[in-house]
Protein backbone atom coordinates (compact mmCIF):
# COMPACT_ATOMS: atom_id res chain seq x y z
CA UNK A 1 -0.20 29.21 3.54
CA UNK A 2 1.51 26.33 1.47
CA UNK A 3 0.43 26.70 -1.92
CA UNK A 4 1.58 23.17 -2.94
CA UNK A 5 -1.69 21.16 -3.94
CA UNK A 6 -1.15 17.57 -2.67
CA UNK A 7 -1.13 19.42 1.39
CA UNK A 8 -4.69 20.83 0.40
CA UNK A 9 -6.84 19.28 3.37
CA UNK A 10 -4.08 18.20 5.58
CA UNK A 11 -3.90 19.42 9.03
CA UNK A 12 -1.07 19.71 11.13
CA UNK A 13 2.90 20.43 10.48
CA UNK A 14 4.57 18.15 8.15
CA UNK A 15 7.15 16.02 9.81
CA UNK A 16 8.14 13.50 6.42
CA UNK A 17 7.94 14.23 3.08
CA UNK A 18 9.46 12.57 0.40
CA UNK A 19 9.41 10.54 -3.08
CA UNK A 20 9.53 7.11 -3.16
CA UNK A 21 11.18 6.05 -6.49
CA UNK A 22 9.99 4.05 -9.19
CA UNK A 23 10.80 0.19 -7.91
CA UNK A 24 12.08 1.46 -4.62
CA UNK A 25 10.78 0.16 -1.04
CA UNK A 26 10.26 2.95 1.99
CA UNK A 27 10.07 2.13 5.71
CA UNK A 28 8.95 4.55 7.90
CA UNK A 29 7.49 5.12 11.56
CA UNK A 30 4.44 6.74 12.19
CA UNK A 31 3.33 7.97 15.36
CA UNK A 32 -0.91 7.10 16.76
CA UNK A 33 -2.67 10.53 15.22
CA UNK A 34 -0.31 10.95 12.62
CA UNK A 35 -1.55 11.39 9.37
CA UNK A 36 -0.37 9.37 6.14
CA UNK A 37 -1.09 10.68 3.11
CA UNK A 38 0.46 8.63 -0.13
CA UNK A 39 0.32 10.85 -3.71
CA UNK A 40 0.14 8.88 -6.80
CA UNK A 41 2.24 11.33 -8.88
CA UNK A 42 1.92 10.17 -12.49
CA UNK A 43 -1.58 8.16 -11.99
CA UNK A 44 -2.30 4.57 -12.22
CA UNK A 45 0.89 3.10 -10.12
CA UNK A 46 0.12 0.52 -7.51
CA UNK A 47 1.55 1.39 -3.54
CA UNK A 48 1.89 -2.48 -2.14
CA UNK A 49 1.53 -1.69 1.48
CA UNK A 50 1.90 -3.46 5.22
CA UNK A 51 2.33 -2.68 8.05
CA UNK A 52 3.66 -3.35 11.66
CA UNK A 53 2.41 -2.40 15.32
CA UNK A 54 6.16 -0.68 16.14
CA UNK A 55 5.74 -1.80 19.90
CA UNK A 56 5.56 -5.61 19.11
CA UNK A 57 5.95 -6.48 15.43
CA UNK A 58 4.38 -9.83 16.17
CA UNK A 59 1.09 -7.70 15.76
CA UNK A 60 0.64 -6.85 12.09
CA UNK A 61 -1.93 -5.96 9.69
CA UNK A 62 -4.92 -8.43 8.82
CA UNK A 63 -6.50 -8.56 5.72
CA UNK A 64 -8.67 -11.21 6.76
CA UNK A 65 -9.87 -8.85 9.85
CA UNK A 66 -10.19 -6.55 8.04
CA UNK A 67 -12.36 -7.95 5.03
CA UNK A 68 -14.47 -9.27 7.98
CA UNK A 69 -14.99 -6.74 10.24
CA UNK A 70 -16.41 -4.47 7.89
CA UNK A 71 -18.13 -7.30 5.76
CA UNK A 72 -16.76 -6.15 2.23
CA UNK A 73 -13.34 -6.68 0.25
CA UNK A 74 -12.95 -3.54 -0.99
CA UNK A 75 -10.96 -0.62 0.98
CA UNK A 76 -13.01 2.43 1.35
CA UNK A 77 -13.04 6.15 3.20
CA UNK A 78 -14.05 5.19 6.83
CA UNK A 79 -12.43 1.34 6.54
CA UNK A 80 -9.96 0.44 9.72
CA UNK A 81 -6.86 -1.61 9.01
CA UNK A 82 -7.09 -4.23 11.46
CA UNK A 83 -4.37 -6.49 12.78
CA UNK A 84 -3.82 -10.30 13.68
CA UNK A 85 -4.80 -9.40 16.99
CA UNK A 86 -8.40 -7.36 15.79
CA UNK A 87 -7.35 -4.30 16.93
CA UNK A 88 -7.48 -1.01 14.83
CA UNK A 89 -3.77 -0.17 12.44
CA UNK A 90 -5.04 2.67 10.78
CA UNK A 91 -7.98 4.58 9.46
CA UNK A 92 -8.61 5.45 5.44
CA UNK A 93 -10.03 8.96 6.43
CA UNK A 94 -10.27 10.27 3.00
CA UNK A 95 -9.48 8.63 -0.42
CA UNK A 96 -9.76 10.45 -3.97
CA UNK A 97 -10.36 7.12 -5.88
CA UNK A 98 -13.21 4.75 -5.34
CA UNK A 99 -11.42 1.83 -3.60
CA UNK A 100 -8.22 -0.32 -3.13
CA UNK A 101 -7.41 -3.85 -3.35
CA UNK A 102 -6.02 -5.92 -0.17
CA UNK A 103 -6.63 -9.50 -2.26
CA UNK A 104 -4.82 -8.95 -5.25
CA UNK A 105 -1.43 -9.81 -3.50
CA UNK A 106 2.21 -8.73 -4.20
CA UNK A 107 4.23 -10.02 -6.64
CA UNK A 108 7.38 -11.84 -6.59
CA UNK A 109 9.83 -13.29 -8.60
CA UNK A 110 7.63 -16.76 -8.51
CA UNK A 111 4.17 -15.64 -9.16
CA UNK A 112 5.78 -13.54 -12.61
CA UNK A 113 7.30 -16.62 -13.63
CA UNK A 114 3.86 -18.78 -13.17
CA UNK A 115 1.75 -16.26 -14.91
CA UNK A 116 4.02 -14.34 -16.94
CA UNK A 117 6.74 -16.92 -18.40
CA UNK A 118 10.36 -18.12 -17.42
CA UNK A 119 11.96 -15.13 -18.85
CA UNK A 120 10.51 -12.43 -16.09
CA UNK A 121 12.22 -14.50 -13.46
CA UNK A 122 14.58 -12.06 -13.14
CA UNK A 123 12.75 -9.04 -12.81
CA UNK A 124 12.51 -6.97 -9.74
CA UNK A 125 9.00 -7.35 -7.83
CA UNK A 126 7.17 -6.66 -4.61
CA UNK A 127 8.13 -8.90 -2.67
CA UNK A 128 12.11 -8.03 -2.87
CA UNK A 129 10.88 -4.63 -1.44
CA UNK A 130 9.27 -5.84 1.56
CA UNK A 131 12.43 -8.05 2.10
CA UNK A 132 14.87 -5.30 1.99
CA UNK A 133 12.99 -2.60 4.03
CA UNK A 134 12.28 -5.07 6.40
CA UNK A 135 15.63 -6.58 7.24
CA UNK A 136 16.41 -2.77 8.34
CA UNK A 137 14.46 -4.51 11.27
CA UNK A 138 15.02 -8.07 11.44
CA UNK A 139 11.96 -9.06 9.82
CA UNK A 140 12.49 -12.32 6.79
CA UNK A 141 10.26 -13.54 4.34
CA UNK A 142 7.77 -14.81 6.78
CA UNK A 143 6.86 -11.70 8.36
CA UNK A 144 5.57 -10.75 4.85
CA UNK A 145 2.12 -11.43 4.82
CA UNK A 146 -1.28 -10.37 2.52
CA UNK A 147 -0.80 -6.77 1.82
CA UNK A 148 -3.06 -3.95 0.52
CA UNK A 149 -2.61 -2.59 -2.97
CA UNK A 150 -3.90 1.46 -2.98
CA UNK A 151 -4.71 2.38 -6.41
CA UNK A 152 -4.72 -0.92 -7.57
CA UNK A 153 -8.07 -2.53 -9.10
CA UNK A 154 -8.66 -5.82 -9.08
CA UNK A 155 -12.56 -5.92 -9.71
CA UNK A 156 -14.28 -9.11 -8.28
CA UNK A 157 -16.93 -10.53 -11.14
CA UNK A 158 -20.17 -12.24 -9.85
CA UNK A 159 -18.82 -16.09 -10.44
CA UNK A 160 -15.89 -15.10 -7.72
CA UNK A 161 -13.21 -14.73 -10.55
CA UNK A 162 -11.02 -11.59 -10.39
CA UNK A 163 -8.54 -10.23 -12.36
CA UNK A 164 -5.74 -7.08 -12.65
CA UNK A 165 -6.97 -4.14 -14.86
CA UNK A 166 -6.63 -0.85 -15.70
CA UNK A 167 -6.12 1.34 -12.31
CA UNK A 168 -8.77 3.89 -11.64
CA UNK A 169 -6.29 6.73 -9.97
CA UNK A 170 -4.62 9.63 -12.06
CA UNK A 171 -1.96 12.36 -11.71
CA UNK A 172 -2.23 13.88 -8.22
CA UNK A 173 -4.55 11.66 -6.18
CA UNK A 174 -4.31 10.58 -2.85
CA UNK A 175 -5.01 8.47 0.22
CA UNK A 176 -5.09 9.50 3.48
CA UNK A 177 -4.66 6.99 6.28
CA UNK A 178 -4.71 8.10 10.44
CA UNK A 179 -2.48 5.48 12.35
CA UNK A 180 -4.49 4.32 15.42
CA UNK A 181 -1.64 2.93 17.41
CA UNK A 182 2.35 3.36 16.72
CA UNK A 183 2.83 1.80 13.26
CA UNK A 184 5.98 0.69 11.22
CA UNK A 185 4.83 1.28 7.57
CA UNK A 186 6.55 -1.21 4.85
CA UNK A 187 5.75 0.28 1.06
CA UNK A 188 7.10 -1.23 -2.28
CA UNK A 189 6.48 1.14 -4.67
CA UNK A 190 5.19 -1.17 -7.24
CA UNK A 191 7.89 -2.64 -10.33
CA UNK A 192 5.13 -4.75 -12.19
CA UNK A 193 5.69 -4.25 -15.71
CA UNK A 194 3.59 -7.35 -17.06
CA UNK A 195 0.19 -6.31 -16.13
CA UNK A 196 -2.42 -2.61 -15.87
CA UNK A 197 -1.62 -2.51 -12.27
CA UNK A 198 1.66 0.30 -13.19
CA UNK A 199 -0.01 1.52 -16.43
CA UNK A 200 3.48 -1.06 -17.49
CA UNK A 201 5.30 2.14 -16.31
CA UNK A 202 6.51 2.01 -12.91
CA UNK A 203 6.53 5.61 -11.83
CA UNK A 204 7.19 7.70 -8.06
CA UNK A 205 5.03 8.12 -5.22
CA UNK A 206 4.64 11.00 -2.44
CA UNK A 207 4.94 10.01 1.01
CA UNK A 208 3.47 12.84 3.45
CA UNK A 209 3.10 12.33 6.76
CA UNK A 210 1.78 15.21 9.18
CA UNK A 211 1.13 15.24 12.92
């Protein structure tokens, strides 16, 4: 019996495990009934996520669907990624934090310079990640669309107004997701050193994924 504490409540052997720098993108297949399970080592660093149905990446995920079909903006145990197309990505079976963000966006070169000054232009973001995991593939800058951010909290006030603040994960915590169909899952393990979203310290993730 493993004795490692970020399996506890996974079924199933382990067929990928590994640690996703700080900064660093990961691409990787997983398989309808396969289990995801992402580990926020260090607490409070932001997983930018999307993903791709692996038969036709044409089909991707939705946040729009998503935030509709189940009628609230926030990702919760039980929500279902949903694609372009309506049809069911993955499952959040189990989450050890409250929520996650899929409307806070991913940030790129651009968006630091417009809300963090001229002098960030330079610094690595989110959006470099998707583009160099996903030219493994073929996929460009417009196959990049509105991603989720797990761990990440961008609270929504009553006015409509939202903002970035201090994450609500710590050491050890986790999110597990079921994939639904085949699924090509695109991570950037978050650089963002100019706002809460990191803790402005960039740190490794866990990527577990079990049959």
């Amino acid at each position: 019996m493993s004795t490692d504490p970020h399996l506890a409540g996974l079924s199933g052997p382990v067929v990928h495990d590994c640690v996703v720098p700080a900064r660093a993108p990961w691409l990787h297949h997983v398989a309808a009934g396969q289990t995801l399970r992402i580990v926020d080592l260090e607490g409070n660093q932001a997983v930018d996520f999307l993903l791709y149905a692996t038969a036709d990446d044409a089909e991707r995920y939705s946040a729009q669907d998503t935030v509709a079909a189940q009628g609230n903006l926030f990702l919760r145990q039980g929500t279902v990624l949903r694609s372009n197309e309506g049809r069911p990505m993955m499952t959040i079976t189990a989450t050890a934090v409250d929520y996650h963000d899929t409307i806070g966006g991913a940030c790129s070169c651009e968006s630091n310079t417009l809300r963090y000054g001229h002098h960030t232009k330079s610094e690595h973001a989110c959006v470099e990640n998707f583009l160099e995991a996903n030219l493994i593939e073929g996929r460009g800058k417009r196959d990049i669309v509105s991603n989720i951010n797990f761990f990440m909290n961008v609270p929504v006030e009553a006015d409509g107004s939202l903002g970035i603040v201090d994450g609500i994960s710590a050491p050890g915590l986790t999110v597990d997701l079921r994939a639904e169909m085949d699924v090509t899952v695109v991570v950037s393990n978050c650089p963002q050193i100019n706002n809460p979203c990191n803790g402005f310290n960039p740190t490794p993730v866990r990527m577990i994924v079990t049959a």
